[in-house]
PDB file of N, CA and C in Angstrom:
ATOM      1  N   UNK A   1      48.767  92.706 -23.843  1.00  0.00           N
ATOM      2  CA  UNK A   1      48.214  91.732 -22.949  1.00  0.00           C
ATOM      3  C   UNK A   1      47.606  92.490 -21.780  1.00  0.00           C
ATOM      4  N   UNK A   2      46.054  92.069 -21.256  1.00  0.00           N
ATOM      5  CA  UNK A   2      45.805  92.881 -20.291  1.00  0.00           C
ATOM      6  C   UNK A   2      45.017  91.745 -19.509  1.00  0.00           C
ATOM      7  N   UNK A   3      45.003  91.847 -17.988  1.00  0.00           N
ATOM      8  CA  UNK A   3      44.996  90.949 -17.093  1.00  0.00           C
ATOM      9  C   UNK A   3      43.790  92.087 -15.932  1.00  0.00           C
ATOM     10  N   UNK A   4      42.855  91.352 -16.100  1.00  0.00           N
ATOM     11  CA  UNK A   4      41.372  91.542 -15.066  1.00  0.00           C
ATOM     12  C   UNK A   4      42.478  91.235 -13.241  1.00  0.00           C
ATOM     13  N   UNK A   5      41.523  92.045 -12.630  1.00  0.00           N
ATOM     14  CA  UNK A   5      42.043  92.872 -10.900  1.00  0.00           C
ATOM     15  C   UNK A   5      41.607  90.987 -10.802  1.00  0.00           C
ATOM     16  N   UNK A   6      41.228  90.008 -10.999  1.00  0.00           N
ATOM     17  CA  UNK A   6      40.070  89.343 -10.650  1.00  0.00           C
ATOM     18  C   UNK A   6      41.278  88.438  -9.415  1.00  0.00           C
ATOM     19  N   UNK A   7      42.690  88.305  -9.889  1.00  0.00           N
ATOM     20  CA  UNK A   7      43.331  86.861  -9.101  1.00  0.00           C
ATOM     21  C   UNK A   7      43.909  88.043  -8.102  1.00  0.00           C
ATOM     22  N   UNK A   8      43.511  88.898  -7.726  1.00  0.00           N
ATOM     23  CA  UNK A   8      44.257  89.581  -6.325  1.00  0.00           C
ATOM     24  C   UNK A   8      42.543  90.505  -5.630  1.00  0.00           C
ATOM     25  N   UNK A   9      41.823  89.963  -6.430  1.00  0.00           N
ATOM     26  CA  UNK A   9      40.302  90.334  -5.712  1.00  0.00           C
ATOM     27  C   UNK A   9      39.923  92.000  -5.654  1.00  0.00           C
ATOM     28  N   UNK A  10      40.334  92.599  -7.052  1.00  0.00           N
ATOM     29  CA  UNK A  10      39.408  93.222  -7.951  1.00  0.00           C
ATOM     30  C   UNK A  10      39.225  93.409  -8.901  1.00  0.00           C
ATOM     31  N   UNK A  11      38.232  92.776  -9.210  1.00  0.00           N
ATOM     32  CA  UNK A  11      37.801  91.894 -10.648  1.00  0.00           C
ATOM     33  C   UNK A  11      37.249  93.563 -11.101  1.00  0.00           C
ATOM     34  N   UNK A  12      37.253  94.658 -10.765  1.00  0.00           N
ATOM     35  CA  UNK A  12      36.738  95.805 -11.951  1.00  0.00           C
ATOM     36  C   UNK A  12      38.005  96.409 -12.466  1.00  0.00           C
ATOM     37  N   UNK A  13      39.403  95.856 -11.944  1.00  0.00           N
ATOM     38  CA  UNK A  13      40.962  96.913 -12.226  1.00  0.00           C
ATOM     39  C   UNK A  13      41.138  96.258 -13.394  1.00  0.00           C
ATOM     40  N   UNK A  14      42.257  96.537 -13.989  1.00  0.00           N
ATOM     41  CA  UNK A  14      43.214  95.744 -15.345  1.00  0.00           C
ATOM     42  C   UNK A  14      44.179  96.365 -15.158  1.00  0.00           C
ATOM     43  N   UNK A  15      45.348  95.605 -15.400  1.00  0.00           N
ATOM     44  CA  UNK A  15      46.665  96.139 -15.486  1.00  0.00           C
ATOM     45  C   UNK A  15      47.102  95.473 -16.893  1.00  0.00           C
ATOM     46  N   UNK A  16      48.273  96.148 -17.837  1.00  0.00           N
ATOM     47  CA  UNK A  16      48.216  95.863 -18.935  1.00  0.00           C
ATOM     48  C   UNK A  16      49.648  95.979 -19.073  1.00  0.00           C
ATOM     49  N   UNK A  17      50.126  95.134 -20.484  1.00  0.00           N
ATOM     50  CA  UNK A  17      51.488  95.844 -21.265  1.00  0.00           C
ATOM     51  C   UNK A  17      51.495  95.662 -22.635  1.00  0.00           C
ATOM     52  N   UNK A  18      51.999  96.546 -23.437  1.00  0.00           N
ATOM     53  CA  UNK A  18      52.133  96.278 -24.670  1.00  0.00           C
ATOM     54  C   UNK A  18      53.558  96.373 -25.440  1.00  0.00           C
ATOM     55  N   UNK A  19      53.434  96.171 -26.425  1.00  0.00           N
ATOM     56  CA  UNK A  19      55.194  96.328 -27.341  1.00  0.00           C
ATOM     57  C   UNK A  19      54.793  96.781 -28.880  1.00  0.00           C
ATOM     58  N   UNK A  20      55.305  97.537 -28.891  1.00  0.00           N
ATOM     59  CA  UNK A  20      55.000  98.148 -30.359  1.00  0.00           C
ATOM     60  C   UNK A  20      56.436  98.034 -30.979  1.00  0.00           C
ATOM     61  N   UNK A  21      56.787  97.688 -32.646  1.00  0.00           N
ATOM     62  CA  UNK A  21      57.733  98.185 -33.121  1.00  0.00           C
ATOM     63  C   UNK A  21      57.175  99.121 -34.518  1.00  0.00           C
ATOM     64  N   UNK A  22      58.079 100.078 -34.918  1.00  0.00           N
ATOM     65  CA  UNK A  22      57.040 100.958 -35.770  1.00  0.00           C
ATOM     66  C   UNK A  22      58.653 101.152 -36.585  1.00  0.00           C
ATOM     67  N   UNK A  23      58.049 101.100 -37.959  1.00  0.00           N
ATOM     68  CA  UNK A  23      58.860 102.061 -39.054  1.00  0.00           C
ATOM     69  C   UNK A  23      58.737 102.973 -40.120  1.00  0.00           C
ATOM     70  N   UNK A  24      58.629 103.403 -40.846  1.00  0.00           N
ATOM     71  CA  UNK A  24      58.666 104.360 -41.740  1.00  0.00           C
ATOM     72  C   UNK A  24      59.119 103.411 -43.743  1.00  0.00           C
ATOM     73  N   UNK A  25      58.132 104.288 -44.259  1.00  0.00           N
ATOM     74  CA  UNK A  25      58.263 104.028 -45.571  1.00  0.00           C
ATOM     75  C   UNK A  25      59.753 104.534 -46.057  1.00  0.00           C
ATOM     76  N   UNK A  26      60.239 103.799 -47.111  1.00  0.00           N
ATOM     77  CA  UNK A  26      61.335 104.349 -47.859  1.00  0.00           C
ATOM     78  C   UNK A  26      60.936 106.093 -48.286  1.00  0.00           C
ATOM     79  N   UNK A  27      59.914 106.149 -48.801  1.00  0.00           N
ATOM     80  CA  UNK A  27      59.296 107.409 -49.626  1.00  0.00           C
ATOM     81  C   UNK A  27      58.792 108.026 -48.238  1.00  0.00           C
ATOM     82  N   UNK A  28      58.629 108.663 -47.266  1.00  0.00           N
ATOM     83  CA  UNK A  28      58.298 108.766 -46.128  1.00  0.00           C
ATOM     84  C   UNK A  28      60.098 109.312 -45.516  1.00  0.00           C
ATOM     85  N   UNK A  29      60.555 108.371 -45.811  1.00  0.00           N
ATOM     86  CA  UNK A  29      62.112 108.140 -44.841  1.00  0.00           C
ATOM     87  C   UNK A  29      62.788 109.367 -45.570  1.00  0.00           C
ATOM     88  N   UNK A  30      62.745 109.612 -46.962  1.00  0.00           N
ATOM     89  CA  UNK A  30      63.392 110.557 -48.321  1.00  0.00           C
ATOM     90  C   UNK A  30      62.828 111.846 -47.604  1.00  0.00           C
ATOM     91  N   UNK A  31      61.566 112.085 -47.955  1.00  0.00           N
ATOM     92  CA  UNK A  31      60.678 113.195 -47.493  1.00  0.00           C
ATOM     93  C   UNK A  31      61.172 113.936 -45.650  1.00  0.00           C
ATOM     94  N   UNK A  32      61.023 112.722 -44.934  1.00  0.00           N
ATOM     95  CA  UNK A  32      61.582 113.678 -43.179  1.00  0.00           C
ATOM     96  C   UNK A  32      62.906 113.932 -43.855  1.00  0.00           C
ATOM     97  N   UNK A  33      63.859 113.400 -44.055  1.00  0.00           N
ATOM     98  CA  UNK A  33      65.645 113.203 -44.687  1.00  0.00           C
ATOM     99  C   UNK A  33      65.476 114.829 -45.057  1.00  0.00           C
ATOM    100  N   UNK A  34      65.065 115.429 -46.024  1.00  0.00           N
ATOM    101  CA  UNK A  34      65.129 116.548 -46.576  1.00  0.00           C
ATOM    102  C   UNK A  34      64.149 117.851 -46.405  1.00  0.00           C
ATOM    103  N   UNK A  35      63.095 117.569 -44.618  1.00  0.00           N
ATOM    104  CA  UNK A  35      63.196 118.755 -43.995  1.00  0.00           C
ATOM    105  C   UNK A  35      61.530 118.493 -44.096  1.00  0.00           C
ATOM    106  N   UNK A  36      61.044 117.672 -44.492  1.00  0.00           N
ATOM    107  CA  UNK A  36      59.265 117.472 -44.698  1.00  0.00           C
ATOM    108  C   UNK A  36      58.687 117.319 -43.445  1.00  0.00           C
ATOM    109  N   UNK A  37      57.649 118.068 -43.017  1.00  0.00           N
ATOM    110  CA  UNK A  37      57.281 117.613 -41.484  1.00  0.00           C
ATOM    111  C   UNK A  37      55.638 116.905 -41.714  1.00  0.00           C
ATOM    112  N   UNK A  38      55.295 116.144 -40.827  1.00  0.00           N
ATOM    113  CA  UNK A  38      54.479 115.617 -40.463  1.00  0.00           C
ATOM    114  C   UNK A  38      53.483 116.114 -39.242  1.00  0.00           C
ATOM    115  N   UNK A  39      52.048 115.481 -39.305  1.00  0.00           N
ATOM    116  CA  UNK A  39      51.476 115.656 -38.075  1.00  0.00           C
ATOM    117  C   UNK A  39      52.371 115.759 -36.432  1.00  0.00           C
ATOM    118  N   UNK A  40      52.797 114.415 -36.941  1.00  0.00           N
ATOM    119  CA  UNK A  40      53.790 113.854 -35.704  1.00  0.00           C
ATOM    120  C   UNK A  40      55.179 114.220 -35.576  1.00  0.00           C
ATOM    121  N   UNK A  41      55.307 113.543 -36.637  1.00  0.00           N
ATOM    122  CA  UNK A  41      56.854 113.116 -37.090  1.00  0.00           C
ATOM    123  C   UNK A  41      57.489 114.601 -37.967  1.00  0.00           C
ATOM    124  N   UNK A  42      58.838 114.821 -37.675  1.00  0.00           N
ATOM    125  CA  UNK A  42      59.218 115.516 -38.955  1.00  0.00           C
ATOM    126  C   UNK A  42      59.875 116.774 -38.006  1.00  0.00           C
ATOM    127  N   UNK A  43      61.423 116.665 -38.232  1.00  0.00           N
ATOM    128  CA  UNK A  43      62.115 118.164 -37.572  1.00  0.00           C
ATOM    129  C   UNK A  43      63.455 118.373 -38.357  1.00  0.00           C
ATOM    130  N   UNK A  44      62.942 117.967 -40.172  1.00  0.00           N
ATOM    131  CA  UNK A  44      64.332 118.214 -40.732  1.00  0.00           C
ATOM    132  C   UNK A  44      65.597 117.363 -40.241  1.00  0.00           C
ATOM    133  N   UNK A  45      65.741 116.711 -39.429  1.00  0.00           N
ATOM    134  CA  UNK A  45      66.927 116.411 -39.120  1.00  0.00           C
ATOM    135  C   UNK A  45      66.661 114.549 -39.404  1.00  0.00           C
ATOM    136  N   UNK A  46      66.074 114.115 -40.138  1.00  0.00           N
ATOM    137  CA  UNK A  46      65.775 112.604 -39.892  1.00  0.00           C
ATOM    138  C   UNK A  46      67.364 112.122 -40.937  1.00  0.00           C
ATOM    139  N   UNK A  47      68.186 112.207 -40.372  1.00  0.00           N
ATOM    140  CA  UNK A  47      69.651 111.610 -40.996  1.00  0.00           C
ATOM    141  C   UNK A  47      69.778 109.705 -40.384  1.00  0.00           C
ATOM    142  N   UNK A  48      69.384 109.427 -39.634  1.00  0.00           N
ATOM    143  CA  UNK A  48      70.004 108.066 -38.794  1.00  0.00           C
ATOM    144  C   UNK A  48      68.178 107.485 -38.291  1.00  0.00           C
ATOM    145  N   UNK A  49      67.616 107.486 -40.161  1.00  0.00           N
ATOM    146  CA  UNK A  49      66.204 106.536 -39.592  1.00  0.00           C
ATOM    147  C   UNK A  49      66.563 105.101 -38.704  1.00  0.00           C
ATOM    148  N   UNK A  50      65.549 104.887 -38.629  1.00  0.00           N
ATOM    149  CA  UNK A  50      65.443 103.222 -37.930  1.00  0.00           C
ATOM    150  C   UNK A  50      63.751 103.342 -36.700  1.00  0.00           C
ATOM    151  N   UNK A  51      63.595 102.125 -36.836  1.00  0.00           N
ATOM    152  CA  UNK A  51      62.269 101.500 -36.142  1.00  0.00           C
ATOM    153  C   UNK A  51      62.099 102.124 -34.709  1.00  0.00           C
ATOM    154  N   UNK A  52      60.951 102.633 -34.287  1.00  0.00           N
ATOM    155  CA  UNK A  52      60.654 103.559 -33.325  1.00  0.00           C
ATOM    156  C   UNK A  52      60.154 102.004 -32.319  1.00  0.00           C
ATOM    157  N   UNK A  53      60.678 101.926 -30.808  1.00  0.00           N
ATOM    158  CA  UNK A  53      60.308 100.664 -30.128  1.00  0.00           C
ATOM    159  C   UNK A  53      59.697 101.481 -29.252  1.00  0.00           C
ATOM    160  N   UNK A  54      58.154 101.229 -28.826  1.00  0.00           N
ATOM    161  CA  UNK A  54      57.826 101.451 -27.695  1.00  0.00           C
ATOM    162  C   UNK A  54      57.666 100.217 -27.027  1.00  0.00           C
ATOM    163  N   UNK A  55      57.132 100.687 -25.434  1.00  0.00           N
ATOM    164  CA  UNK A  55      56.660  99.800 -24.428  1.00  0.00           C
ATOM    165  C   UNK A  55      55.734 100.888 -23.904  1.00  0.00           C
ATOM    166  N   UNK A  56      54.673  99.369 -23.369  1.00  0.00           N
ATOM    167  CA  UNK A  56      53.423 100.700 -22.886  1.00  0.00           C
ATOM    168  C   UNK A  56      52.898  99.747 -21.250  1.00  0.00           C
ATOM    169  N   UNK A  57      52.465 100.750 -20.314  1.00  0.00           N
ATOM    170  CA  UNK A  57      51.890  99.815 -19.196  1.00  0.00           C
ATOM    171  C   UNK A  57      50.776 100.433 -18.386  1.00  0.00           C
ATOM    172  N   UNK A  58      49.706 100.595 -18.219  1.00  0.00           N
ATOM    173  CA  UNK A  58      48.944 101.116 -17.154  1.00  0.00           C
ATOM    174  C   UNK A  58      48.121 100.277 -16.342  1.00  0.00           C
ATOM    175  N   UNK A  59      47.755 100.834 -15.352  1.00  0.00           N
ATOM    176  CA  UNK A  59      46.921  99.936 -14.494  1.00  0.00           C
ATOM    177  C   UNK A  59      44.980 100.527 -14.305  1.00  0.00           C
ATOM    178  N   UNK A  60      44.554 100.604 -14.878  1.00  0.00           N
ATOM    179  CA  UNK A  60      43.237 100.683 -14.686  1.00  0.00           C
ATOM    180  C   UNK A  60      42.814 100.355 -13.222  1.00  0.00           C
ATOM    181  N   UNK A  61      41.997 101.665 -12.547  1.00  0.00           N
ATOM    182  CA  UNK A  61      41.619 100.828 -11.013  1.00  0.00           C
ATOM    183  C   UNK A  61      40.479 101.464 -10.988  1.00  0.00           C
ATOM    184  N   UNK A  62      39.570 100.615 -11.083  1.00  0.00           N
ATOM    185  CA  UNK A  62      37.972 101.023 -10.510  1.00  0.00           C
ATOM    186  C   UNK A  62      37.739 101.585  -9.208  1.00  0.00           C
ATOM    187  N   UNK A  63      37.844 103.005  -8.854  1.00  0.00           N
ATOM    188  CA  UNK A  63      37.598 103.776  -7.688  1.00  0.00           C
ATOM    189  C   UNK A  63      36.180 103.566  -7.509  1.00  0.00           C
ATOM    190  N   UNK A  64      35.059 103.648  -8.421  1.00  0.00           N
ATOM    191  CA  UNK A  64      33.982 103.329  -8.109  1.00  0.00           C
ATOM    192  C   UNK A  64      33.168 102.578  -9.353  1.00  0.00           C
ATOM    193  N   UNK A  65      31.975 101.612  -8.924  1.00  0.00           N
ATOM    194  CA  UNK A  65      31.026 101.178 -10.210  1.00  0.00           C
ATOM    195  C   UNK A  65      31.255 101.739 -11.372  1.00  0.00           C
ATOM    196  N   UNK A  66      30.987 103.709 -11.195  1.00  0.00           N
ATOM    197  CA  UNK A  66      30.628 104.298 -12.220  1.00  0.00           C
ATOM    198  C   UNK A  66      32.191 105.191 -12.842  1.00  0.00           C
ATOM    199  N   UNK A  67      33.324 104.867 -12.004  1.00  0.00           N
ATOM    200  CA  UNK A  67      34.423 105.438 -12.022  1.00  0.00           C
ATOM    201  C   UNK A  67      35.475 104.961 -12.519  1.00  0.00           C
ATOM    202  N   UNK A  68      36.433 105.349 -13.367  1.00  0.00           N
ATOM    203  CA  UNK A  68      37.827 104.562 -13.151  1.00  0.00           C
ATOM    204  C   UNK A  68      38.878 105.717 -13.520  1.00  0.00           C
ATOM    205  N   UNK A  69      40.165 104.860 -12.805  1.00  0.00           N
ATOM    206  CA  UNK A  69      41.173 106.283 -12.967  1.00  0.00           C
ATOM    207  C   UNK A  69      42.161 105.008 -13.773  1.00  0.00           C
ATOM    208  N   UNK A  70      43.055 105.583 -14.416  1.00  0.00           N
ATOM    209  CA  UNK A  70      43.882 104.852 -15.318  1.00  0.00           C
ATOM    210  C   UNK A  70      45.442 105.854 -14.801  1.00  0.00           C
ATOM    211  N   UNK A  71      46.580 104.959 -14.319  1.00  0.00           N
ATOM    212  CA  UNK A  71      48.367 105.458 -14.832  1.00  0.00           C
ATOM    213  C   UNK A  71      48.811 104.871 -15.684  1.00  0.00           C
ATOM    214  N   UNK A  72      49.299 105.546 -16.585  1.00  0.00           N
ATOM    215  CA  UNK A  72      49.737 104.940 -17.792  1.00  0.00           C
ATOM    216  C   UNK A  72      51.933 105.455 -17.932  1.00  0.00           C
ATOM    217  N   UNK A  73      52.049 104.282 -18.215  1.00  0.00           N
ATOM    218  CA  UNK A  73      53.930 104.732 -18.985  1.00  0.00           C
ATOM    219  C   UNK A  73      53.861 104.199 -19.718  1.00  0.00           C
ATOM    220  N   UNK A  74      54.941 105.015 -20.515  1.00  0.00           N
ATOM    221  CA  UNK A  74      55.218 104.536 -21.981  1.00  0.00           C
ATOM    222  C   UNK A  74      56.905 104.921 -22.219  1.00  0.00           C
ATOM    223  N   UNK A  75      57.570 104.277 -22.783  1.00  0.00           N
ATOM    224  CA  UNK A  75      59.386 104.239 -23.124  1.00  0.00           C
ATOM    225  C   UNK A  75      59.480 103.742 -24.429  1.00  0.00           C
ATOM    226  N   UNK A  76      59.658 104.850 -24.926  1.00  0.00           N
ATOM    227  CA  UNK A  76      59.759 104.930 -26.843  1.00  0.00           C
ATOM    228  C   UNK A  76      61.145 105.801 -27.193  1.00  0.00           C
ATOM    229  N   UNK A  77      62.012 104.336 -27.590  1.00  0.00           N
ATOM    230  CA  UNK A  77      63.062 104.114 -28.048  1.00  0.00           C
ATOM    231  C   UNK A  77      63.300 104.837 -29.329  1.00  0.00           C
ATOM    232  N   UNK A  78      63.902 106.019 -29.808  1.00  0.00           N
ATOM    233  CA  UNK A  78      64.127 106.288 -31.346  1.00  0.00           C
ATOM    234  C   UNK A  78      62.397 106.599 -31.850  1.00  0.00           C
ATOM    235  N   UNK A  79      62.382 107.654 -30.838  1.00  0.00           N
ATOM    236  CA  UNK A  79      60.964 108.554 -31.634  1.00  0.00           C
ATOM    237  C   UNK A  79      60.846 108.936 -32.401  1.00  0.00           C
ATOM    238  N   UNK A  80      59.725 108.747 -33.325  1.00  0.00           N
ATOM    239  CA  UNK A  80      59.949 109.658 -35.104  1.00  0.00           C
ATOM    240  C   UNK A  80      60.504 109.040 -35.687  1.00  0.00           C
ATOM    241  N   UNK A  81      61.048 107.367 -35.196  1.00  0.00           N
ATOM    242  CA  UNK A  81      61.803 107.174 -36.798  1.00  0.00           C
ATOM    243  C   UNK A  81      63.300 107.515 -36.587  1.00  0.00           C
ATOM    244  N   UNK A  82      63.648 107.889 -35.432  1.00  0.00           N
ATOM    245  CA  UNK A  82      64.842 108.861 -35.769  1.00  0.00           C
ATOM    246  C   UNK A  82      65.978 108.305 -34.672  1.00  0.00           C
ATOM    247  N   UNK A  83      66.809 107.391 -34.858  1.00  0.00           N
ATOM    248  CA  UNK A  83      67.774 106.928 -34.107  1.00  0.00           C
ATOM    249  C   UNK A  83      68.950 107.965 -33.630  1.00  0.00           C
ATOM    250  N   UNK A  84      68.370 109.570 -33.656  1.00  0.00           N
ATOM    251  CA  UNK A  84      69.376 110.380 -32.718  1.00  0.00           C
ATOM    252  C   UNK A  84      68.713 110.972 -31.552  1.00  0.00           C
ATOM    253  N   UNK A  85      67.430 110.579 -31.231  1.00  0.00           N
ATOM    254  CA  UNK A  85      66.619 111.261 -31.065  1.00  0.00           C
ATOM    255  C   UNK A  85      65.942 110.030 -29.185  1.00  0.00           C
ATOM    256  N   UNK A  86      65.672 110.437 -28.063  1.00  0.00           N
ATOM    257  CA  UNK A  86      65.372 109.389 -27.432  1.00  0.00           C
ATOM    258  C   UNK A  86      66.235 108.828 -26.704  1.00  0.00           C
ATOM    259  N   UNK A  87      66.115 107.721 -25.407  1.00  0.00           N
ATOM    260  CA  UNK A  87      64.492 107.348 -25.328  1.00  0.00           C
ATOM    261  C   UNK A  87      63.722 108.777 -24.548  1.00  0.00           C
ATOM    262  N   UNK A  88      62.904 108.320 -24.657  1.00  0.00           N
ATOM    263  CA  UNK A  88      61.718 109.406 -23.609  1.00  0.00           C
ATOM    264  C   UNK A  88      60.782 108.334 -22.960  1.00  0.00           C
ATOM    265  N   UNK A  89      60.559 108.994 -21.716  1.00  0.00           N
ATOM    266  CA  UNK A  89      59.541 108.305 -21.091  1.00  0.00           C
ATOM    267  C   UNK A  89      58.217 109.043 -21.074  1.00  0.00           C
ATOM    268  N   UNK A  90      57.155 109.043 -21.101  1.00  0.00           N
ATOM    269  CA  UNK A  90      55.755 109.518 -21.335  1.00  0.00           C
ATOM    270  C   UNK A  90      54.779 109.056 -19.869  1.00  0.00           C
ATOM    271  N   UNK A  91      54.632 110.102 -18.878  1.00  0.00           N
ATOM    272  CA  UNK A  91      53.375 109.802 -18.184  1.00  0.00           C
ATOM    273  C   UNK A  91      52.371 109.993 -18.233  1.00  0.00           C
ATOM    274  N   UNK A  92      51.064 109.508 -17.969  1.00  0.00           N
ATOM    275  CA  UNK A  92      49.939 109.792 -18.300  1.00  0.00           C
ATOM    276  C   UNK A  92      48.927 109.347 -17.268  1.00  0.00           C
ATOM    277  N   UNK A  93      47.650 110.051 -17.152  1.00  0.00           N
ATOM    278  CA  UNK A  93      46.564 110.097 -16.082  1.00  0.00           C
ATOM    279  C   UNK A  93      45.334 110.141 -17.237  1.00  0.00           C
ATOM    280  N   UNK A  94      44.260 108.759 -16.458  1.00  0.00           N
ATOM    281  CA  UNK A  94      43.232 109.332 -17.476  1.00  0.00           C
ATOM    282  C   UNK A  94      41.989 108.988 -16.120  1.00  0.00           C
ATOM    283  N   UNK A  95      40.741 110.034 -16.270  1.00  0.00           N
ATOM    284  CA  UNK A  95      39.915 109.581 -15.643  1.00  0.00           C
ATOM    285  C   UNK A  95      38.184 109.679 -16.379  1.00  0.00           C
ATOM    286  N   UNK A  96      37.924 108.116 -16.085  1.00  0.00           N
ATOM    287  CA  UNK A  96      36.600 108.140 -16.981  1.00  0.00           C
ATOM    288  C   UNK A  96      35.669 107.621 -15.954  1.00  0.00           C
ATOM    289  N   UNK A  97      34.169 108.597 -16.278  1.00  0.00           N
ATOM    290  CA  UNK A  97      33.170 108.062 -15.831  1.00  0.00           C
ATOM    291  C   UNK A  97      32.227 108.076 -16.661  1.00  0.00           C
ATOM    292  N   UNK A  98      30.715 107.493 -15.731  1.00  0.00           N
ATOM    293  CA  UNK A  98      29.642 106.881 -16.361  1.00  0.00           C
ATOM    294  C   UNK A  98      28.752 107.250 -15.892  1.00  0.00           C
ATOM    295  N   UNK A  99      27.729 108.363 -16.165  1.00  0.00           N
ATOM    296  CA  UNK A  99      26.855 108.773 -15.370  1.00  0.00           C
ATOM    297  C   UNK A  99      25.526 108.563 -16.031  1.00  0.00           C
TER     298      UNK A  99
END
């Protein structure tokens, strides 16, 4: 869900949140279990799978027309799939322009 600066009078910001739940294939779940690594995922130790929960939130703020800077968090519950593993929190900075 993401909500325009517009009802506190700046209509160029957004502030946002999201909810993710994520899981893993049976054939996927076998493969990390017995040491298979992945792009992402995968450190041999996947004994206690289960559904990876994130939450996500940033606020987009238009510094200028051609500018915007973005803070972003994120709290992901059982990373990888892996209920021994977590939570972690994730900060993040993004800055985009338009020239």
């Amino acid at each position: 869900m993401s909500i325009t600066g517009t009802r506190w009078g700046r209509p160029d910001d957004t502030v946002a949140v999201a909810v993710a739940v994520n899981d893993v294939s049976g054939a996927a779940r076998k493969f990390f279990a017995v040491g298979g690594l992945g792009i992402l995922v995968g450190d041999g130790q996947l004994v206690h799978s289960g559904p990876e929960y994130i939450l996500e939130t940033y606020y987009n703020v238009a510094v200028f027309k051609f500018a915007k800077l973005s803070l972003d968090y994120q709290f992901v519950d059982h990373p990888a799939y892996n209920r021994d593993r977590g939570p972690v929190s994730i900060f993040g900075f993004r800055a985009h322009g338009e020239f």
